[in-house]
C-alpha atoms as a PDB file:
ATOM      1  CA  UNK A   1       0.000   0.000   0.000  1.00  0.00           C
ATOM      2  CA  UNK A   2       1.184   3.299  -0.675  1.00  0.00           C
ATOM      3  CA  UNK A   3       1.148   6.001   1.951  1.00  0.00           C
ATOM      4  CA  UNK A   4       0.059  10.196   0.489  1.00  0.00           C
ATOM      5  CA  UNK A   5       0.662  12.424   3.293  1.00  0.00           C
ATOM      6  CA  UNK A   6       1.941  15.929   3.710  1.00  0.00           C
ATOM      7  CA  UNK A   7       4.543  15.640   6.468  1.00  0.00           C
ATOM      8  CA  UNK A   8       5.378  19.024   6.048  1.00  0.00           C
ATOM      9  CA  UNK A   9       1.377  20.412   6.478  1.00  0.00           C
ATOM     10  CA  UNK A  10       1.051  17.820   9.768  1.00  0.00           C
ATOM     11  CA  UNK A  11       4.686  19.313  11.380  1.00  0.00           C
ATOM     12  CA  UNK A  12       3.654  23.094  10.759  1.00  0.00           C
ATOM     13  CA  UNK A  13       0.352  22.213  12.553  1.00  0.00           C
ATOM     14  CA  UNK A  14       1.912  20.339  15.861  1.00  0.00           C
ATOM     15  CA  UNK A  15       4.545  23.268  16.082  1.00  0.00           C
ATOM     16  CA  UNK A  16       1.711  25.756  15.653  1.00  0.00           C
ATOM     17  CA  UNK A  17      -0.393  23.911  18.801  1.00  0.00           C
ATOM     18  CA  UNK A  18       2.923  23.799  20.590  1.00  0.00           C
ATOM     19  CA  UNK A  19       3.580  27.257  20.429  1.00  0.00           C
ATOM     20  CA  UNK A  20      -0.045  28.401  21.144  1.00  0.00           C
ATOM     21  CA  UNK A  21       0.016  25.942  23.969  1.00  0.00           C
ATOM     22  CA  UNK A  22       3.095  27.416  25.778  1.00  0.00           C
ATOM     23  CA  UNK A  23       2.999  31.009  24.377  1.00  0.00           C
ATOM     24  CA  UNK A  24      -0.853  31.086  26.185  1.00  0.00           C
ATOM     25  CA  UNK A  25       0.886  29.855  29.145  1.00  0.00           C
ATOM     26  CA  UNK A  26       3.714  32.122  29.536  1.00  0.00           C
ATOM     27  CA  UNK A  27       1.541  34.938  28.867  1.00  0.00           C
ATOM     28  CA  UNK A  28      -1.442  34.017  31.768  1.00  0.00           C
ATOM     29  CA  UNK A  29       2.145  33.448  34.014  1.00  0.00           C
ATOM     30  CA  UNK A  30       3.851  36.437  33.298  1.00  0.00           C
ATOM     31  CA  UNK A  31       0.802  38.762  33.429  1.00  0.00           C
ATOM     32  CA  UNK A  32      -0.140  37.241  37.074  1.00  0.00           C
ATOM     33  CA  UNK A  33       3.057  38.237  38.183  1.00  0.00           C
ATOM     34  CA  UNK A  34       3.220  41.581  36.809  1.00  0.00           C
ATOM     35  CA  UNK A  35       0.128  42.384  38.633  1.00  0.00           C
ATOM     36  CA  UNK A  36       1.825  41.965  41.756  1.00  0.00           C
ATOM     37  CA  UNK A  37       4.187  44.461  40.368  1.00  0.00           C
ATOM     38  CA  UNK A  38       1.648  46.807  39.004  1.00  0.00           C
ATOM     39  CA  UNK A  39      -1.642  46.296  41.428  1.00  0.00           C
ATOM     40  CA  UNK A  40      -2.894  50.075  38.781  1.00  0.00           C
ATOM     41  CA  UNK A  41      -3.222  47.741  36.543  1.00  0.00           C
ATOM     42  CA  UNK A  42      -5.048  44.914  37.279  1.00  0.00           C
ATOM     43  CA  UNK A  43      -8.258  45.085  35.311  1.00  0.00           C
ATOM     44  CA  UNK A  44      -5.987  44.820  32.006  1.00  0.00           C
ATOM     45  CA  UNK A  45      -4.065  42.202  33.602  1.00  0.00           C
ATOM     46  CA  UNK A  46      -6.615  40.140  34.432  1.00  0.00           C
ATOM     47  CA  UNK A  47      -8.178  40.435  30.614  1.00  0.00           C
ATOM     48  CA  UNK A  48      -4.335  39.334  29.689  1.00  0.00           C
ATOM     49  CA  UNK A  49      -4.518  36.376  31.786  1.00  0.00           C
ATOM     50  CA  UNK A  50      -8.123  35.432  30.482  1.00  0.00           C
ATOM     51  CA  UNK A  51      -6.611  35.732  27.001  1.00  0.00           C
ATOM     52  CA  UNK A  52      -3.398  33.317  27.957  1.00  0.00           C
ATOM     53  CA  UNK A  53      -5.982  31.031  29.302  1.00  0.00           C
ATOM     54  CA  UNK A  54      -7.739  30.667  25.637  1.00  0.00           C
ATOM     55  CA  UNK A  55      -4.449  30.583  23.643  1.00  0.00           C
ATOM     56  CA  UNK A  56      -3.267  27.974  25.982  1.00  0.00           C
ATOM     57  CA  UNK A  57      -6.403  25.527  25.978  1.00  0.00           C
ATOM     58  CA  UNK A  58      -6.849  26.217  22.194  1.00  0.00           C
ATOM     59  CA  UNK A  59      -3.423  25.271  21.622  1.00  0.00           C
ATOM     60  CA  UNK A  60      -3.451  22.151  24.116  1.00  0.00           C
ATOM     61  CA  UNK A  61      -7.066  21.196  21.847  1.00  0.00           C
ATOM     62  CA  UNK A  62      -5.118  20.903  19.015  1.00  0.00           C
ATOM     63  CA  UNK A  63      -1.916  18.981  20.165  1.00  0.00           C
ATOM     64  CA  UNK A  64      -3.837  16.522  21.177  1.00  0.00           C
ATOM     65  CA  UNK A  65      -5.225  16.302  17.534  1.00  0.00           C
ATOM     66  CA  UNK A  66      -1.977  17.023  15.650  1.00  0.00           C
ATOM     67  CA  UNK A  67       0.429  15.505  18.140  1.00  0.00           C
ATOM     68  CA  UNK A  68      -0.809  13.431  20.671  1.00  0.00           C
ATOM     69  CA  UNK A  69       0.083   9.603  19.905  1.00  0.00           C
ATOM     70  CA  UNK A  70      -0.932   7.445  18.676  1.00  0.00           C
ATOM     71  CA  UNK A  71      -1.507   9.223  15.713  1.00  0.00           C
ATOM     72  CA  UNK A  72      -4.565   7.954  13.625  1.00  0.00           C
ATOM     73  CA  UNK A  73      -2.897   7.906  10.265  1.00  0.00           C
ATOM     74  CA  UNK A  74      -0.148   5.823  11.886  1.00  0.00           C
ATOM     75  CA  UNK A  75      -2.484   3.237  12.915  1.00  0.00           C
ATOM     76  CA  UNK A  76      -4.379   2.979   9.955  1.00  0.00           C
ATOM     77  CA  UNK A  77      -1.426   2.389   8.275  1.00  0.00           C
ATOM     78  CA  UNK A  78      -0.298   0.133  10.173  1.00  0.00           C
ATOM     79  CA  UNK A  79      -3.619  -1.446  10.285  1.00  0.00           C
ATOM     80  CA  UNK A  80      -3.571  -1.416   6.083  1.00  0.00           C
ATOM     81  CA  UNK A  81       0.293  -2.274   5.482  1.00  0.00           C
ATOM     82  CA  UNK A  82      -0.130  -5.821   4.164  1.00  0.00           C
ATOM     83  CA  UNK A  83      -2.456  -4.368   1.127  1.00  0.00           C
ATOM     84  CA  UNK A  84      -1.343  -4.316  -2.315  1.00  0.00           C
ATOM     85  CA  UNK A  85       0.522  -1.788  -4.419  1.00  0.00           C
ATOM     86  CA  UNK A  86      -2.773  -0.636  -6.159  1.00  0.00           C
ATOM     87  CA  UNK A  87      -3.713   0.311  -2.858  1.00  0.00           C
ATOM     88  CA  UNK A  88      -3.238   4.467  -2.202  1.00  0.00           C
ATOM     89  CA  UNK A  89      -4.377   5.704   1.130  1.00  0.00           C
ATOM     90  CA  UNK A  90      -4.497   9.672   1.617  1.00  0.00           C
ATOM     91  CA  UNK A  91      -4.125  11.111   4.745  1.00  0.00           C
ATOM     92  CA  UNK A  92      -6.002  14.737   5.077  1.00  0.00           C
ATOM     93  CA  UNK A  93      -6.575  15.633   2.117  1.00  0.00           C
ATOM     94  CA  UNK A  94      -8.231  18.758   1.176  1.00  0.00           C
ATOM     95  CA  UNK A  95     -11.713  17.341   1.388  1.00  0.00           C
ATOM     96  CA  UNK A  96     -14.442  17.097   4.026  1.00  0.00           C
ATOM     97  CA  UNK A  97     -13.051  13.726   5.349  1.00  0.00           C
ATOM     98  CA  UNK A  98      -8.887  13.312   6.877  1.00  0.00           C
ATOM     99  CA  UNK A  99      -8.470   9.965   5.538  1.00  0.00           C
ATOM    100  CA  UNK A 100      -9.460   7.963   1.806  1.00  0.00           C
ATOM    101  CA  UNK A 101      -8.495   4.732   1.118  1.00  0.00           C
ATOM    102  CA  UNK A 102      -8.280   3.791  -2.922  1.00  0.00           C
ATOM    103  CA  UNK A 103      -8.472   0.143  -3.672  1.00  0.00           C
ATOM    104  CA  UNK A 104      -8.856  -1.594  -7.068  1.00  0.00           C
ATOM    105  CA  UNK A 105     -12.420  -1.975  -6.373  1.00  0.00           C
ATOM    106  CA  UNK A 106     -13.405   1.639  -5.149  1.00  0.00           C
ATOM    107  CA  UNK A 107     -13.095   4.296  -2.605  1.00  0.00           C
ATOM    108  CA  UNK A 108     -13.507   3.739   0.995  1.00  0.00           C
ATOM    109  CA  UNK A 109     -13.863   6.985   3.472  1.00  0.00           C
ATOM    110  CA  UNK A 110     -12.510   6.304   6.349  1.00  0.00           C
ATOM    111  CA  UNK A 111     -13.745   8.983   9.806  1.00  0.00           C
ATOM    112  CA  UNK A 112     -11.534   8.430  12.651  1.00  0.00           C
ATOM    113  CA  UNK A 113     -11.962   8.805  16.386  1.00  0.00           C
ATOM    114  CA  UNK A 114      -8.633   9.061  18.499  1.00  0.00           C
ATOM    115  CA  UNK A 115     -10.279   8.638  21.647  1.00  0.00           C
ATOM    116  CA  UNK A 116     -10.001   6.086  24.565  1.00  0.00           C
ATOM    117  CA  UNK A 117     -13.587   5.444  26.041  1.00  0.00           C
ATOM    118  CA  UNK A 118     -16.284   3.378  26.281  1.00  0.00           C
ATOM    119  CA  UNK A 119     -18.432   4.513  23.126  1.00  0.00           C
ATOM    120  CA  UNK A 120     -22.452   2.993  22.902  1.00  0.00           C
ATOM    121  CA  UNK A 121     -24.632   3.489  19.943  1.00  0.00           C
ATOM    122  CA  UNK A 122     -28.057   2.696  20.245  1.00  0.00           C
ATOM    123  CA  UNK A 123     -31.517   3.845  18.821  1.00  0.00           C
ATOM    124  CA  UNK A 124     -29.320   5.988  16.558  1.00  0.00           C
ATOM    125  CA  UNK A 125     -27.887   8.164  19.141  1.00  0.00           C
ATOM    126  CA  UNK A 126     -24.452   8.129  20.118  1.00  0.00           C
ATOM    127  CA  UNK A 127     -22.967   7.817  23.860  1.00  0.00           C
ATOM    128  CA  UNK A 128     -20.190   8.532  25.375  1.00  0.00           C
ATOM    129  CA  UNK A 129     -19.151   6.639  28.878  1.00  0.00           C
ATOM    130  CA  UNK A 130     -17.295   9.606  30.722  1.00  0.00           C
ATOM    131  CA  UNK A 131     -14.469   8.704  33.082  1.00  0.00           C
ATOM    132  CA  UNK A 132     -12.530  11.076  35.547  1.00  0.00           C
ATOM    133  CA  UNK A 133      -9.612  11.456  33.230  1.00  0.00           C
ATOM    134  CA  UNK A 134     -11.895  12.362  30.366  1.00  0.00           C
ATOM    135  CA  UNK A 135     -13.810  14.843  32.253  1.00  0.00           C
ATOM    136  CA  UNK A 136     -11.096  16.237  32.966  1.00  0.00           C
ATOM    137  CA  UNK A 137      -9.670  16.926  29.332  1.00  0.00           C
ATOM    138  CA  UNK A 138     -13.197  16.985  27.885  1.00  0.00           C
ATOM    139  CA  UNK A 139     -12.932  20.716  27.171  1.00  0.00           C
ATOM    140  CA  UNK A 140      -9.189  20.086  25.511  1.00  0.00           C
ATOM    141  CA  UNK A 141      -9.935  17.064  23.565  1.00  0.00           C
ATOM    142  CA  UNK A 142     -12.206  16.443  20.586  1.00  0.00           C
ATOM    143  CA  UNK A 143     -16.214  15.596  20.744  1.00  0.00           C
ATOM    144  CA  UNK A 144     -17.031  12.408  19.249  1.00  0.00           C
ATOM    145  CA  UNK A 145     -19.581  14.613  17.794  1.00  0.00           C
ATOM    146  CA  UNK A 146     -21.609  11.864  15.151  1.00  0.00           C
ATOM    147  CA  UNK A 147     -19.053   9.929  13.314  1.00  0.00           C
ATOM    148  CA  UNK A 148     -21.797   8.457  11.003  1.00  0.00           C
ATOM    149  CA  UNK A 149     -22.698  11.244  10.021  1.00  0.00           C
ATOM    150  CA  UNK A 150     -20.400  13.151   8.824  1.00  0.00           C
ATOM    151  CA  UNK A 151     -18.494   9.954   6.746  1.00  0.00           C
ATOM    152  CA  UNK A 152     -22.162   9.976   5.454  1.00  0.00           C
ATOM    153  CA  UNK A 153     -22.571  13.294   4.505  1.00  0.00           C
ATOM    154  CA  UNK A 154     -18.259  12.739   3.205  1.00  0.00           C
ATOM    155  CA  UNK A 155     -19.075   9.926   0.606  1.00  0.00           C
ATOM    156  CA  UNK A 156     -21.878  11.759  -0.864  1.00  0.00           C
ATOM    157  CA  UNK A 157     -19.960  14.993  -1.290  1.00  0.00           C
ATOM    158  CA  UNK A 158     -17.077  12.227  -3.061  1.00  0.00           C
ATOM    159  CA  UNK A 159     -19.890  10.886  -4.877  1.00  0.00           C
ATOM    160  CA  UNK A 160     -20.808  14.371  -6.219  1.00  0.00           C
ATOM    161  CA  UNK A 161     -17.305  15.328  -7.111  1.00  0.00           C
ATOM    162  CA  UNK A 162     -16.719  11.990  -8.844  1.00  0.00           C
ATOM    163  CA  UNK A 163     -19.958  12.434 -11.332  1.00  0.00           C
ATOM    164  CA  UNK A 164     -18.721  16.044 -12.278  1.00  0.00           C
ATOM    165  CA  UNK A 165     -14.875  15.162 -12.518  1.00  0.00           C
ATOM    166  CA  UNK A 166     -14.551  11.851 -13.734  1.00  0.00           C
ATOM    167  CA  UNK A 167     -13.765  11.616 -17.278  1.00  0.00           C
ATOM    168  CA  UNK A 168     -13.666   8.431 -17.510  1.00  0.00           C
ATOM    169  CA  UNK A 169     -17.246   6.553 -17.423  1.00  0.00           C
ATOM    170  CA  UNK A 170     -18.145   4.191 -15.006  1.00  0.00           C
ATOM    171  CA  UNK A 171     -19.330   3.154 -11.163  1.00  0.00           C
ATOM    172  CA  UNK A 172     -16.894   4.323  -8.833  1.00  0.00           C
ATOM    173  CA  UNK A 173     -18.232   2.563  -5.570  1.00  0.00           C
ATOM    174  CA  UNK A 174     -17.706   4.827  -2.225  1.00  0.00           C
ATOM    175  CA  UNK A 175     -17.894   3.130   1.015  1.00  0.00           C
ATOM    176  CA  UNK A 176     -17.798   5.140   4.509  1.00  0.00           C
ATOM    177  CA  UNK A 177     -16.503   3.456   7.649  1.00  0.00           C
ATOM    178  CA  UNK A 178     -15.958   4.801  11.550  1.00  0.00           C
ATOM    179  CA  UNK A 179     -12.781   3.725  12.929  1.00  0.00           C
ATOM    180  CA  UNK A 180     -11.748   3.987  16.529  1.00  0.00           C
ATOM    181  CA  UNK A 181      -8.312   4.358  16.412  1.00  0.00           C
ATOM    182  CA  UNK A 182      -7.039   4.450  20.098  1.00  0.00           C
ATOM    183  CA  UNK A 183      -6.153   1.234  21.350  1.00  0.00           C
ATOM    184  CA  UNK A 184      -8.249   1.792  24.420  1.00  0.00           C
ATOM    185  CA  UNK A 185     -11.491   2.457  22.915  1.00  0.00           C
ATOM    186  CA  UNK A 186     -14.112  -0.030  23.977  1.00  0.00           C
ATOM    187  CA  UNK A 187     -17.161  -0.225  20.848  1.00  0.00           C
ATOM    188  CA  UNK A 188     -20.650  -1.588  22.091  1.00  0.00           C
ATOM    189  CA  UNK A 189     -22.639  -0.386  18.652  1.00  0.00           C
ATOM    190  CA  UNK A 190     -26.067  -1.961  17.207  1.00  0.00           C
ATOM    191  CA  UNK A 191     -27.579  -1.381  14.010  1.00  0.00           C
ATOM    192  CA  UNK A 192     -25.559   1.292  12.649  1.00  0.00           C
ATOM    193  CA  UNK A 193     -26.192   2.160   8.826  1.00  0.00           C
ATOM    194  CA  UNK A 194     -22.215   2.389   8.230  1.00  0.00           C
ATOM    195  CA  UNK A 195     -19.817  -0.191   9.854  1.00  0.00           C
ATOM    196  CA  UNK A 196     -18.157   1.208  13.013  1.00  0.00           C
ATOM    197  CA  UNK A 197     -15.367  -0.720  13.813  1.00  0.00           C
ATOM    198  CA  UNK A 198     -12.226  -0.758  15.806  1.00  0.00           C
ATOM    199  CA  UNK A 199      -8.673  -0.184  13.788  1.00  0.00           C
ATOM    200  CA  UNK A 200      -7.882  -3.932  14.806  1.00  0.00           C
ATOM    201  CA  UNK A 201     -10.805  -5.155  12.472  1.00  0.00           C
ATOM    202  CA  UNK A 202     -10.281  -2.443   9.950  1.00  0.00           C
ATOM    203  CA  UNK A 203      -8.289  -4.793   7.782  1.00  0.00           C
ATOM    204  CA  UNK A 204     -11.336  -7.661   7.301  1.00  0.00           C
ATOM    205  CA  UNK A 205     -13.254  -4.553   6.274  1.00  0.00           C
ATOM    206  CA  UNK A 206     -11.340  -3.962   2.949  1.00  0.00           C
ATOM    207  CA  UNK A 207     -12.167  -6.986   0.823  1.00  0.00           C
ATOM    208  CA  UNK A 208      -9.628  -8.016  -2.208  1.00  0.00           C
ATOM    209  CA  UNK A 209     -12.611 -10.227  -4.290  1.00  0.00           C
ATOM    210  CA  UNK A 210     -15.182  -7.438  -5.377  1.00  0.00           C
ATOM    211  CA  UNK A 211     -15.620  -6.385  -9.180  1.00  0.00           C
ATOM    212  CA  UNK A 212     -12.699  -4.098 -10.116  1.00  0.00           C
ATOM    213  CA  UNK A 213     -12.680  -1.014 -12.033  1.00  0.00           C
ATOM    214  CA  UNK A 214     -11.252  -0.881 -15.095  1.00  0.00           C
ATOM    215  CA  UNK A 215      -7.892   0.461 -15.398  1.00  0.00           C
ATOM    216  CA  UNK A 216      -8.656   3.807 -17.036  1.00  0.00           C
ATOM    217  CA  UNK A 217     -11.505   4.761 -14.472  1.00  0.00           C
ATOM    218  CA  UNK A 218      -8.541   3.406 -11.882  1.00  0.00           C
ATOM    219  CA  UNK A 219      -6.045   6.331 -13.227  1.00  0.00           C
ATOM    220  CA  UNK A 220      -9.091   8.809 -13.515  1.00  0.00           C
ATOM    221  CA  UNK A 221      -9.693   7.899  -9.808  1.00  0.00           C
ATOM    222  CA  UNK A 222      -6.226   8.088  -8.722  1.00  0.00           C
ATOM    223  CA  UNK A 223      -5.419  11.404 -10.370  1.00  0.00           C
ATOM    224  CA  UNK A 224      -8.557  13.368  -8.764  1.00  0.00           C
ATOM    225  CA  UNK A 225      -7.553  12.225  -5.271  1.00  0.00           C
ATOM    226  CA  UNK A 226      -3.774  13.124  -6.124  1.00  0.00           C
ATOM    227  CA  UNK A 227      -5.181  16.520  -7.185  1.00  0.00           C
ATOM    228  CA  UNK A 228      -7.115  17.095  -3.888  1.00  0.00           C
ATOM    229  CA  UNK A 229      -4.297  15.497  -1.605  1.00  0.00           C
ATOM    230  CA  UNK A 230      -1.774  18.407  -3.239  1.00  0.00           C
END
């Protein structure tokens, strides 16, 4: 399988959460000890700690997405590595979903959840079992939001795109999947419309005996992600 990714995009984002992380830090710090220093000043110190705050848990939110590990396209990777050579996965690419998997038979959109947890779905609603440690971070860390959803509402905007860009004829199958990525998430799910599945079982999902698409709607396929992974 080969591997698309813009190292250089994912670096410039973890050094930008580090630096809003500790620069929102330093700030809050040094303005609480300048009030001591300048007691006049206070109401504008206290807006500059407030402010220090924000930058600090806005930049903490997003190291835990762009640098916490494990890192979800890491384990899908690793989760994918014994596919084939005609097997392209692209890793946040500038489309409404961060990872797409191309196989010889289609394309599979793949929504991930980095999140340890006990995660229910039932009756169509999504739950979330909160423990201390995650109440705790809940306000730095990402939702689980609906997962279904928005890989649904992904591989119809793919769909779309693939009708009015293909110029190649012919059907272009797009399959969404949820995959938990962190090794600690625990999945109790029922009847969910798309499969929602751990990253150990991600591999069974991506079957080598379906019809394949013919080689030219392959390239056609191949060069429109390409395009929106640049």
């Amino acid at each position: 399988m080969k591997t698309i990714i813009d190292q250089v995009k994912i670096k410039r984002r973890a050094q930008l959460s580090n630096i809003a992380s500790v620069g929102g830090l330093l700030l809050m710090m040094g303005s609480a000890g300048y009030s001591i220093f300048r007691p006049d000043l206070s109401n504008v110190l206290i807006i500059s700690i407030l402010v220090g705050v924000g930058i600090s848990m806005v930049g903490i939110y997003f190291a835990n997405r762009w640098v916490k590990k494990p890192r979800p396209e890491a384990s899908l990777d690793q989760a994918l590595k014994t596919l084939s050579e005609n097997h392209r996965i692209y890793h946040y690419p500038a489309f409404p979903c961060d990872h797409i998997l191309l196989t010889p038979s289609g394309v599979v959109l793949l929504e991930t959840v980095n999140l340890d947890g006990v995660f229910i779905y039932k009756d169509g609603r999504w739950k979330e079992k909160m423990s201390l440690g995650r109440a705790m971070r809940y306000i730095v860390e990402e939702y689980l939001g609906n997962p279904i959803k928005s890989v649904q509402a992904g591989a119809e905007l793919l769909r779309e795109r693939l009708k009015k860009e293909l110029t190649v004829e012919g059907k272009v199958p797009v399959t969404p999947l949820v995959v938990f990525t962190h090794p600690r998430a625990v999945l109790e799910v029922q009847d969910t419309p798309v499969p929602v599945i751990s990253v150990a079982k991600l591999r069974k999902q991506i079957p080598g005996n379906l019809p394949k698409m013919s080689p030219e709607l392959y390239r056609d396929v191949q060069a429109l992600l390409d395009k929106m992974a640049a």
